[in-house]
C-alpha atoms as a PDB file:
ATOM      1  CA  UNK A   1       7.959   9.034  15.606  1.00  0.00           C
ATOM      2  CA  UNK A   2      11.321   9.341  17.679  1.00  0.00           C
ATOM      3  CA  UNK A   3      12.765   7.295  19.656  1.00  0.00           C
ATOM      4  CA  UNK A   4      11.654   8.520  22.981  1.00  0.00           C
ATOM      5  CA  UNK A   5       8.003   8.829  22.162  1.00  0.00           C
ATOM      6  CA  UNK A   6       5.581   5.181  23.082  1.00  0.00           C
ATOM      7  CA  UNK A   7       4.561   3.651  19.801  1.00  0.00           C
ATOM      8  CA  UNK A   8       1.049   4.181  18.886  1.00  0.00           C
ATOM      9  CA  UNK A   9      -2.151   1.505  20.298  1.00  0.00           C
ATOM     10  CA  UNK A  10      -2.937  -1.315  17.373  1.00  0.00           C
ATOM     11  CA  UNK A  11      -6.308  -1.230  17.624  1.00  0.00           C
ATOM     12  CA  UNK A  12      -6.903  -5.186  16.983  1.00  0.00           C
ATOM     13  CA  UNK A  13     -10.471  -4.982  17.398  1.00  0.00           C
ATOM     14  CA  UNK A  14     -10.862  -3.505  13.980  1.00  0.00           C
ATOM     15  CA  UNK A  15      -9.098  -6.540  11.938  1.00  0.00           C
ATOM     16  CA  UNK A  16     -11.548  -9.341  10.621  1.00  0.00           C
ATOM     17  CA  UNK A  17     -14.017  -9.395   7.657  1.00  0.00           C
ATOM     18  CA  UNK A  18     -15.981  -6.342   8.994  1.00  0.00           C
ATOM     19  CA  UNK A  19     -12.987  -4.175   8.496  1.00  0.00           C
ATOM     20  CA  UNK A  20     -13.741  -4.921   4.773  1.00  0.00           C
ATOM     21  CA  UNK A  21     -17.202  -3.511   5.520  1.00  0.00           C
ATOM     22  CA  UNK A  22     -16.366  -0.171   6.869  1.00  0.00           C
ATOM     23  CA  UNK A  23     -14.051   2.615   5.559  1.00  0.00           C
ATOM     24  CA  UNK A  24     -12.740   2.954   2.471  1.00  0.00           C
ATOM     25  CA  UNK A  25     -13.194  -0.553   1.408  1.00  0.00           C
ATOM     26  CA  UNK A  26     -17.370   0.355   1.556  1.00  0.00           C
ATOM     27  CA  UNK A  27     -16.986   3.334   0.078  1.00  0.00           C
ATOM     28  CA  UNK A  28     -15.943   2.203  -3.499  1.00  0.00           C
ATOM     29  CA  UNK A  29     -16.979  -0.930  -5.181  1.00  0.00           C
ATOM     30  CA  UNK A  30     -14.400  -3.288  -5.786  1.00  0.00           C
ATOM     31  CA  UNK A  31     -15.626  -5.262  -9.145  1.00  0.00           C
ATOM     32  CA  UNK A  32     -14.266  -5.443 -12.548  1.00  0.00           C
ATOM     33  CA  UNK A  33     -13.380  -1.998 -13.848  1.00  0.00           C
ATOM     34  CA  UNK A  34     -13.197  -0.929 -10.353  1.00  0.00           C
ATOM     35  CA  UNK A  35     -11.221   1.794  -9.608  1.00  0.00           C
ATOM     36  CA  UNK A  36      -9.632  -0.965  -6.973  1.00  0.00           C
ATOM     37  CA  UNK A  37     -10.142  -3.517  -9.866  1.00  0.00           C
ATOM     38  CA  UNK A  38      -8.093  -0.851 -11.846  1.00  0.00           C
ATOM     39  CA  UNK A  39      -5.435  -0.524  -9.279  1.00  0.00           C
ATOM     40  CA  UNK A  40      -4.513  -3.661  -8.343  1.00  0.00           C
ATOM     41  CA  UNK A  41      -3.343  -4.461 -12.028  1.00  0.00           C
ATOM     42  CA  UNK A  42      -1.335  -1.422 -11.791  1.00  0.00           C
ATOM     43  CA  UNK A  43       0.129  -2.068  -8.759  1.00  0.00           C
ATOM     44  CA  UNK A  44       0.959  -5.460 -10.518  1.00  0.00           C
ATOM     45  CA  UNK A  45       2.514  -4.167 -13.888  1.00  0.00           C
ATOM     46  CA  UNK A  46       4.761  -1.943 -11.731  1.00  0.00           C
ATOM     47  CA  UNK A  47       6.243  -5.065  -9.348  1.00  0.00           C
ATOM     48  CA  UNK A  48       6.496  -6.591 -12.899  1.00  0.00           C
ATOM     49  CA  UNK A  49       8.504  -4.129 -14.482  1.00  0.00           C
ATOM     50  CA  UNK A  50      10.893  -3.477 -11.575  1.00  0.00           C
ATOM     51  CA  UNK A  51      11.000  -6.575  -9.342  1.00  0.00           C
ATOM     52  CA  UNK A  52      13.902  -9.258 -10.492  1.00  0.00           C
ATOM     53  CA  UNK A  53      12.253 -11.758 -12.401  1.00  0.00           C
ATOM     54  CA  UNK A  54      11.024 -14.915 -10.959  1.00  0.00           C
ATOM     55  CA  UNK A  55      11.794 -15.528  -7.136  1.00  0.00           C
ATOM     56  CA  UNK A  56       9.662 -14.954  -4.537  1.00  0.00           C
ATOM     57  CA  UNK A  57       7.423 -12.296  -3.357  1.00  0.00           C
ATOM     58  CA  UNK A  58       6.037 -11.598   0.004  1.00  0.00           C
ATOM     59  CA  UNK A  59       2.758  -9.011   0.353  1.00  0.00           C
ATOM     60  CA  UNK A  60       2.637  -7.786   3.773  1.00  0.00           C
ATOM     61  CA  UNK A  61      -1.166  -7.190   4.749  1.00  0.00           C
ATOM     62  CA  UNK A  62      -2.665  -9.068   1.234  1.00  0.00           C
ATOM     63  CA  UNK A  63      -6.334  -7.930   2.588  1.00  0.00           C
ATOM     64  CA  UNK A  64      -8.329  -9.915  -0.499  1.00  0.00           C
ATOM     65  CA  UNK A  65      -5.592 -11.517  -2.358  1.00  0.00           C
ATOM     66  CA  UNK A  66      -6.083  -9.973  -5.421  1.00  0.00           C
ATOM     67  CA  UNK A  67      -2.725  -8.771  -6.067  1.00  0.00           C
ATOM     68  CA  UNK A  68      -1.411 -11.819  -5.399  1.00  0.00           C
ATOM     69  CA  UNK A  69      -3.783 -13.756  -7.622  1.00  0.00           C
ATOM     70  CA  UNK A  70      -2.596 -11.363 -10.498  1.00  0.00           C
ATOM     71  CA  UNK A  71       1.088 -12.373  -9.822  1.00  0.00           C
ATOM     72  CA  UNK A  72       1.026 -15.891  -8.697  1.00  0.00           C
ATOM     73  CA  UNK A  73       2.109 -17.171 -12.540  1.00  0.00           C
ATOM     74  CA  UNK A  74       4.949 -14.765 -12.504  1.00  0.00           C
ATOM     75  CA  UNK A  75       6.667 -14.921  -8.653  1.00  0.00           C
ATOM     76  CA  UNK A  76       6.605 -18.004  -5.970  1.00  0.00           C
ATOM     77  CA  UNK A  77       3.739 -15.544  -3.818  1.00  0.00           C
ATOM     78  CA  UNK A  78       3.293 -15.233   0.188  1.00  0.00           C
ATOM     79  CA  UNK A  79       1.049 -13.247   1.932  1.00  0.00           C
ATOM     80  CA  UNK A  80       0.466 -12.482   5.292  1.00  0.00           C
ATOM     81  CA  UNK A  81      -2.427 -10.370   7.281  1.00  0.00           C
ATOM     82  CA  UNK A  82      -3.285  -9.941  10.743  1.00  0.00           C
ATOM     83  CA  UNK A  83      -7.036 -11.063   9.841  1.00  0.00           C
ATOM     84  CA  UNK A  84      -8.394 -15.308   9.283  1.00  0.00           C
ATOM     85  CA  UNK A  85     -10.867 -13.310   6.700  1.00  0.00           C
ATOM     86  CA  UNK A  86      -8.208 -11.858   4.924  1.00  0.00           C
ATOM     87  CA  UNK A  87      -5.899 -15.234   4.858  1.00  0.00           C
ATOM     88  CA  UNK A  88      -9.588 -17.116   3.710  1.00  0.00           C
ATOM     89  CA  UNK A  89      -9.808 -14.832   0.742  1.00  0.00           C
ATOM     90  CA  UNK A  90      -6.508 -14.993  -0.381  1.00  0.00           C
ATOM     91  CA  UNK A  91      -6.612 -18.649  -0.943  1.00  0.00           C
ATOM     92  CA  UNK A  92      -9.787 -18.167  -2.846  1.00  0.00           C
ATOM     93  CA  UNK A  93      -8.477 -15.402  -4.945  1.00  0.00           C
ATOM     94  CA  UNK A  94      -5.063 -16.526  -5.001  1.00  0.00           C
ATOM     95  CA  UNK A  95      -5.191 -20.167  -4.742  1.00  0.00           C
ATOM     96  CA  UNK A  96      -1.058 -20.418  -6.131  1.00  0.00           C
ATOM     97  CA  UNK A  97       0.198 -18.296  -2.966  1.00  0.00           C
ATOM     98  CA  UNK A  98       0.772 -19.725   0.325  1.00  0.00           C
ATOM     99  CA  UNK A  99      -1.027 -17.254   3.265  1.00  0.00           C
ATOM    100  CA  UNK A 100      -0.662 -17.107   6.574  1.00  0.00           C
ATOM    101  CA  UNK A 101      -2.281 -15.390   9.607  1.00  0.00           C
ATOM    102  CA  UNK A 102       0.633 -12.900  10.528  1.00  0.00           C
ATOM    103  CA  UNK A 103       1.667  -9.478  11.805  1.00  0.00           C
ATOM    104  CA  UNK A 104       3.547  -7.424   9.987  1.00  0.00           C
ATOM    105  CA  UNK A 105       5.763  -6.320  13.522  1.00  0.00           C
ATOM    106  CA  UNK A 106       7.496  -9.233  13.279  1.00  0.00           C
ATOM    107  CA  UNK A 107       9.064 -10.841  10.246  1.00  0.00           C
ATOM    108  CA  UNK A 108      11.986 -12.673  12.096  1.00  0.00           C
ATOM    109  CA  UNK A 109      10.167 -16.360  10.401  1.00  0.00           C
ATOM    110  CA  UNK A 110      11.334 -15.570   7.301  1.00  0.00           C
ATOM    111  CA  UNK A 111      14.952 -15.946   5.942  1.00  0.00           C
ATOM    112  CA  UNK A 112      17.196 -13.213   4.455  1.00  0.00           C
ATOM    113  CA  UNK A 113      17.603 -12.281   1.064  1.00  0.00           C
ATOM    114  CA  UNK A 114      14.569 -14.736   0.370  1.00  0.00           C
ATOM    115  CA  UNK A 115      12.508 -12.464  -1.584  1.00  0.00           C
ATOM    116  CA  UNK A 116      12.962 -10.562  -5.127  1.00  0.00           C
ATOM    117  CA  UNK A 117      10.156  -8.412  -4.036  1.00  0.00           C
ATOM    118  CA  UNK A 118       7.833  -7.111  -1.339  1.00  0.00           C
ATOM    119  CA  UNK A 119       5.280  -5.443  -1.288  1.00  0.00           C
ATOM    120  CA  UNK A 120       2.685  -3.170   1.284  1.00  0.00           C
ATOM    121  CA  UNK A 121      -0.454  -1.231   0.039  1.00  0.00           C
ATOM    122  CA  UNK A 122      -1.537   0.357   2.696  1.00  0.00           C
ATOM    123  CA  UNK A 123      -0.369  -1.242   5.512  1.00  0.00           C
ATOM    124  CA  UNK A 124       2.753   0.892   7.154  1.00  0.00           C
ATOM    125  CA  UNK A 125       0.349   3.604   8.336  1.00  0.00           C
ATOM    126  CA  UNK A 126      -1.429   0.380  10.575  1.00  0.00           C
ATOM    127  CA  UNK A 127       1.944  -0.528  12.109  1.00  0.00           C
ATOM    128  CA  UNK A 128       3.408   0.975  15.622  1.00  0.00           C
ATOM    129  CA  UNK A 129       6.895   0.937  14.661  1.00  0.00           C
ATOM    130  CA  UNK A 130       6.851   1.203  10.185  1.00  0.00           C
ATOM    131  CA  UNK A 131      10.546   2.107  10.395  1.00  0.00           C
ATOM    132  CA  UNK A 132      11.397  -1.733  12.033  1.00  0.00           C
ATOM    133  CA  UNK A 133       9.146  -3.446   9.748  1.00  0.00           C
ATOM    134  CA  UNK A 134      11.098  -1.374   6.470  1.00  0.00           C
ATOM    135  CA  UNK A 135      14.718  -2.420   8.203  1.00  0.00           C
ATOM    136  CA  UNK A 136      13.283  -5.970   8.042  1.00  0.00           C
ATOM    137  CA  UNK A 137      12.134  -5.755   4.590  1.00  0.00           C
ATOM    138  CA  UNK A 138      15.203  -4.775   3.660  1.00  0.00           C
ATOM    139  CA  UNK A 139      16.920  -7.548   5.234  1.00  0.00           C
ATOM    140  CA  UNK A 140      14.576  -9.853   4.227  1.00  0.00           C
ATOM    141  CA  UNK A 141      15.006  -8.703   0.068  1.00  0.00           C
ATOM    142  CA  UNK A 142      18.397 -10.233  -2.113  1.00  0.00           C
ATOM    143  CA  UNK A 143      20.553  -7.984  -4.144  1.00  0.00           C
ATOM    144  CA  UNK A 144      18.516  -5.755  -6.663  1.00  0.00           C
ATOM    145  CA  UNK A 145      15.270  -6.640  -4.686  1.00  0.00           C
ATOM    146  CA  UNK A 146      11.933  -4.502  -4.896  1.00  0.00           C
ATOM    147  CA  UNK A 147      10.160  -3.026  -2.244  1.00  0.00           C
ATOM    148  CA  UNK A 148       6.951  -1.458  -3.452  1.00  0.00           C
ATOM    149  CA  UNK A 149       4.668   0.519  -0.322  1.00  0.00           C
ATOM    150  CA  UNK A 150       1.401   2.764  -0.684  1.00  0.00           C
ATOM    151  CA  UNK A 151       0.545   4.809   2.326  1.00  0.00           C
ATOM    152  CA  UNK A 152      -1.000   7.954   2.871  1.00  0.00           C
ATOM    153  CA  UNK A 153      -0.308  11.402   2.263  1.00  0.00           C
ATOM    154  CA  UNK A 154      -1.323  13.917   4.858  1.00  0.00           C
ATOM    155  CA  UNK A 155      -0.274  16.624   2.854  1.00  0.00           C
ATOM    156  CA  UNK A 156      -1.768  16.549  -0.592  1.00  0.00           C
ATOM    157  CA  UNK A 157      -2.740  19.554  -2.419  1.00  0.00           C
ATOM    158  CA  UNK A 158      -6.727  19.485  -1.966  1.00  0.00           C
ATOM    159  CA  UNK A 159      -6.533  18.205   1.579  1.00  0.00           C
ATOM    160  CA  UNK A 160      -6.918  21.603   2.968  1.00  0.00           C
ATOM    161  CA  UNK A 161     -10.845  21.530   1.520  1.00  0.00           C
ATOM    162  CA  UNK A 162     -11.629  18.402   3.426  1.00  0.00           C
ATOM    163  CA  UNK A 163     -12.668  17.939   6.902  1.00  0.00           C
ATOM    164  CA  UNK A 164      -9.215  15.850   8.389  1.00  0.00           C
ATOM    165  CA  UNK A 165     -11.091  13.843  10.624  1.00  0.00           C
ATOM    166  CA  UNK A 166     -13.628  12.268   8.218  1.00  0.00           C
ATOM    167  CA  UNK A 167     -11.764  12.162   5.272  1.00  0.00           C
ATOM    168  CA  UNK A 168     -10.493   8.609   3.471  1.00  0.00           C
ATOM    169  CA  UNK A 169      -6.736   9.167   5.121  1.00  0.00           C
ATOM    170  CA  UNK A 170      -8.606  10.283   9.144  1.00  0.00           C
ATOM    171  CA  UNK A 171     -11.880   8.417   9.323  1.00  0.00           C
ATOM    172  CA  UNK A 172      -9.980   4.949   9.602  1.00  0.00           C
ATOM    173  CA  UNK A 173      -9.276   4.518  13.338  1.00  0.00           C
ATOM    174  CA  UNK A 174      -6.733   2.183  12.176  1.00  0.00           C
ATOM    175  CA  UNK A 175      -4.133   4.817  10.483  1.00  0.00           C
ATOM    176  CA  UNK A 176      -1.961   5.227  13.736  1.00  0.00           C
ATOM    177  CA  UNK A 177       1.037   5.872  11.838  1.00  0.00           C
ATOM    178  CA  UNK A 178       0.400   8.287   9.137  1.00  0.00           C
ATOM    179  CA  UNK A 179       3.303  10.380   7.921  1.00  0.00           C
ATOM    180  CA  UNK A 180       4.610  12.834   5.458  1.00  0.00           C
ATOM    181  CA  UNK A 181       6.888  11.981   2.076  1.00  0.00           C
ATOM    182  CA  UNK A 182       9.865  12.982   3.281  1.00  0.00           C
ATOM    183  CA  UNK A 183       9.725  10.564   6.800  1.00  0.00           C
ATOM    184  CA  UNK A 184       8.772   7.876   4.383  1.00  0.00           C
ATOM    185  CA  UNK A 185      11.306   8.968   1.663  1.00  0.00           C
ATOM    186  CA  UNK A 186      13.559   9.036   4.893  1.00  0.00           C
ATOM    187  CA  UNK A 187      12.874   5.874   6.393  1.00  0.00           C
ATOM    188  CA  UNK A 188      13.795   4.266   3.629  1.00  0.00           C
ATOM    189  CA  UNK A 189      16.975   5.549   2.426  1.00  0.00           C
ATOM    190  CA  UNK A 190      18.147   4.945   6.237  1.00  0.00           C
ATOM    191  CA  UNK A 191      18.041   1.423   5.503  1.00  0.00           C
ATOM    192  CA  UNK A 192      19.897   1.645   2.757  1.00  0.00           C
ATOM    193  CA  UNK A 193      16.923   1.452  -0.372  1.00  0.00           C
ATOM    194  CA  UNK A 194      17.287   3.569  -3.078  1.00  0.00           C
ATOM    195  CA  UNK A 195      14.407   5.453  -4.118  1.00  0.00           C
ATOM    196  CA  UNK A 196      13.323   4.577  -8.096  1.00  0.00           C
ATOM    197  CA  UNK A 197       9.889   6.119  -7.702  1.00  0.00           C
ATOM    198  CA  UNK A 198       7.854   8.565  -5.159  1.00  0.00           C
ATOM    199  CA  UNK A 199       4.803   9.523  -6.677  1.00  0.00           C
ATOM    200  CA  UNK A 200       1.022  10.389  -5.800  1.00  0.00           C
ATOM    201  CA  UNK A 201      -1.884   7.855  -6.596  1.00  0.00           C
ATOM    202  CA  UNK A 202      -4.398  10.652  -7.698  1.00  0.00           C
ATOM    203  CA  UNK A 203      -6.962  13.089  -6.186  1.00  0.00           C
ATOM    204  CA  UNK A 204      -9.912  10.536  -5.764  1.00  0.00           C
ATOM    205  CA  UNK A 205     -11.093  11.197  -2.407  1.00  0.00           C
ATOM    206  CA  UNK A 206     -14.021  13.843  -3.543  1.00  0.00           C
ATOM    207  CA  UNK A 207     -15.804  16.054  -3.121  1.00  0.00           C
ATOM    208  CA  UNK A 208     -13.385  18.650  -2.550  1.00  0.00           C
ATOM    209  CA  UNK A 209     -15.980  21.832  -3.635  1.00  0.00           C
ATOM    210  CA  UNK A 210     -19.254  21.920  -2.348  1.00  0.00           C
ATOM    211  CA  UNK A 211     -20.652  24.007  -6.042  1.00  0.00           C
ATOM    212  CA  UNK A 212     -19.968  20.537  -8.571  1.00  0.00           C
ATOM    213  CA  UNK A 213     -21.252  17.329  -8.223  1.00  0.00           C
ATOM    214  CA  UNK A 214     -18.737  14.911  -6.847  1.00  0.00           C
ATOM    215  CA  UNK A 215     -19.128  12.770  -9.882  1.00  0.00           C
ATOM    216  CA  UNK A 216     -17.638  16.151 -12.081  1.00  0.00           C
ATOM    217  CA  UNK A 217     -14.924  16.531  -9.774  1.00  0.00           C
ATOM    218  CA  UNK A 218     -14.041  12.607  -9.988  1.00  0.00           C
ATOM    219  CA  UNK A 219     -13.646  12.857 -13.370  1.00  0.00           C
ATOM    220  CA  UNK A 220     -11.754  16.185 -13.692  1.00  0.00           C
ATOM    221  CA  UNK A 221      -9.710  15.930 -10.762  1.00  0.00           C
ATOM    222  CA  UNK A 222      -8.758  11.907 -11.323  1.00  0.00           C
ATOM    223  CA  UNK A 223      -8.351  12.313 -15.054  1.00  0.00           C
ATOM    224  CA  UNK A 224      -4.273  12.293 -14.344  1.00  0.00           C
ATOM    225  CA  UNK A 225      -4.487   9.226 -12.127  1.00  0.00           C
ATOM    226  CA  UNK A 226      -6.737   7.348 -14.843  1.00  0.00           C
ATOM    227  CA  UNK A 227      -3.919   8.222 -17.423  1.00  0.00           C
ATOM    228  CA  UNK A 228      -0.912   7.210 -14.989  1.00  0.00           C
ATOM    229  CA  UNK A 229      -3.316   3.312 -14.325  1.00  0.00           C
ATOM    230  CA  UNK A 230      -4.219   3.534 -18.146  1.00  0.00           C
ATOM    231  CA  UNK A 231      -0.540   3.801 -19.388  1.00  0.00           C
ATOM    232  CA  UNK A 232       1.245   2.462 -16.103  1.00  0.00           C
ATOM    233  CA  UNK A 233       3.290   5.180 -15.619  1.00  0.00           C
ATOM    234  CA  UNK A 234       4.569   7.598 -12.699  1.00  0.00           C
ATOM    235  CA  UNK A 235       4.209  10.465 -13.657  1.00  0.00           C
ATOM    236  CA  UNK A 236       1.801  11.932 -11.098  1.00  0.00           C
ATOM    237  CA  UNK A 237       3.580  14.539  -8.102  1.00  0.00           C
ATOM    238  CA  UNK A 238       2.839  13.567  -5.044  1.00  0.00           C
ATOM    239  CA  UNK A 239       1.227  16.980  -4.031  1.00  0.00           C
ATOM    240  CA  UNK A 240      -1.669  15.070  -6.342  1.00  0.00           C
ATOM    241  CA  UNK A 241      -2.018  11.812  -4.827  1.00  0.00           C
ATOM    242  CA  UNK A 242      -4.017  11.042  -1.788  1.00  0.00           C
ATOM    243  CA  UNK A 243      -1.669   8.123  -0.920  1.00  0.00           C
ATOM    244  CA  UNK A 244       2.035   8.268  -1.737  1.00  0.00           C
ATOM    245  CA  UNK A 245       3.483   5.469  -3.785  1.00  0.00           C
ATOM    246  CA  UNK A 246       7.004   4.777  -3.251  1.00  0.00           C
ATOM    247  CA  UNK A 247       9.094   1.961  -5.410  1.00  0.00           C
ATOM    248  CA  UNK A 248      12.824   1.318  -3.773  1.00  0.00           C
ATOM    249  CA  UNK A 249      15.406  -1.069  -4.604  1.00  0.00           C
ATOM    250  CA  UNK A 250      18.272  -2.954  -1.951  1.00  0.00           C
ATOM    251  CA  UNK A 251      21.325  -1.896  -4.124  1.00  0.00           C
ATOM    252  CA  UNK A 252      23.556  -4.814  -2.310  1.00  0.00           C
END
């Protein structure tokens, strides 16, 4: 997006417990050993190993609080999300971490250099103006600060066999601000993060060929992203990851 073109439509309508009904959170279960159960304590192990210890941490769009309930022993947790549902759930799941009903557009409550870490999985591809809401993360991080984001890829390696529209990155109505690596990549390095790891999430969005089951092609095609959860790792290009994972760090 440049600076002359009108931001994208939030489509508001969406947000509330039946987003949690439709799209990719009804697609794939989300109980223990999970593929989302699996995720989550990745995503956790990695704000763990690179995050300062101790401090606070702020998830922008905590959806079910899980994250947050993994990591309430080890950072003073916030979360905000645009839906009550969301905020309800969080302080089931996470009952150590303050939530709050919030958007993340405008962060201005918040005080800078309050947080060690932040973090957003999938939630900059739902926001009109992603590159204000990273210059505000950055603000809002101290010295040596994390910021941890997982948005989607548009141009992944099997895309090209699946139909754009329906697929898990176009059939949300709520991805308005979907963009490539190297936007993201530069986004954030024009705020001044440094970039410790851009990597790919895995190829789990099958089928991708209509001659093998799509329970075959889950477990050949994800068997690299299982390793990279199993081992918590990075390995994975990002030409193999449906969503992009990107871990940066405010150097001052």
């Amino acid at each position: 997006m440049t600076q002359t073109d009108s931001p994208p439509q939030v489509p508001l309508e969406e947000y509330g417990e039946q987003y949690f009904q439709r799209y990719n959170y009804a697609d794939r279960p989300l109980g223990r050993f999970s593929m989302y159960w699996f995720a989550r304590r990745y995503y956790a192990a990695l704000v763990r190993r690179y995050a300062p210890k101790g401090g606070k941490l702020l998830e922008l769009g905590c959806g079910l609080g899980h994250l947050l309930g993994l990591l309430q022993d080890d950072f003073e947790c916030i979360g905000i999300d645009l839906a009550d549902y969301s905020i309800q759930q969080t302080k089931r799941n996470a009952p150590k971490a303050q939530a709050f009903v919030q958007s993340a557009d405008d962060l201005s409550t918040f005080e800078t250099g309050a947080f060690s870490a932040v973090v957003a999985l999938h939630l900059l591809e739902h926001l009109p103006d992603p590159q204000h809401t990273i210059a505000e993360v950055h603000r809002l991080l101290q010295p040596r600060g994390v910021f941890l984001f997982a948005t989607p890829n548009p141009i992944y390696s099997l895309r090209r066999f699946k139909d754009p529209q329906s697929d898990a990155i176009g059939k949300d109505p709520t991805h308005i601000n979907v963009q490539t690596p190297a936007q993201w990549r530069a986004w954030a390095e024009g705020q001044g993060f440094r970039i410790l790891r851009h990597f790919g999430d895995g190829l789990w969005d099958v089928p991708y060929l209509p001659i093998l089951p799509a329970k075959l092609q889950f477990a050949l095609f994800g068997l690299p992203a299982l390793v990279q959860v199993l081992t918590r790792t990075t390995f994975n290009p990002l030409s193999l990851g449906v969503n992009q994972v990107c871990i940066a760090r405010k150097e001052r």
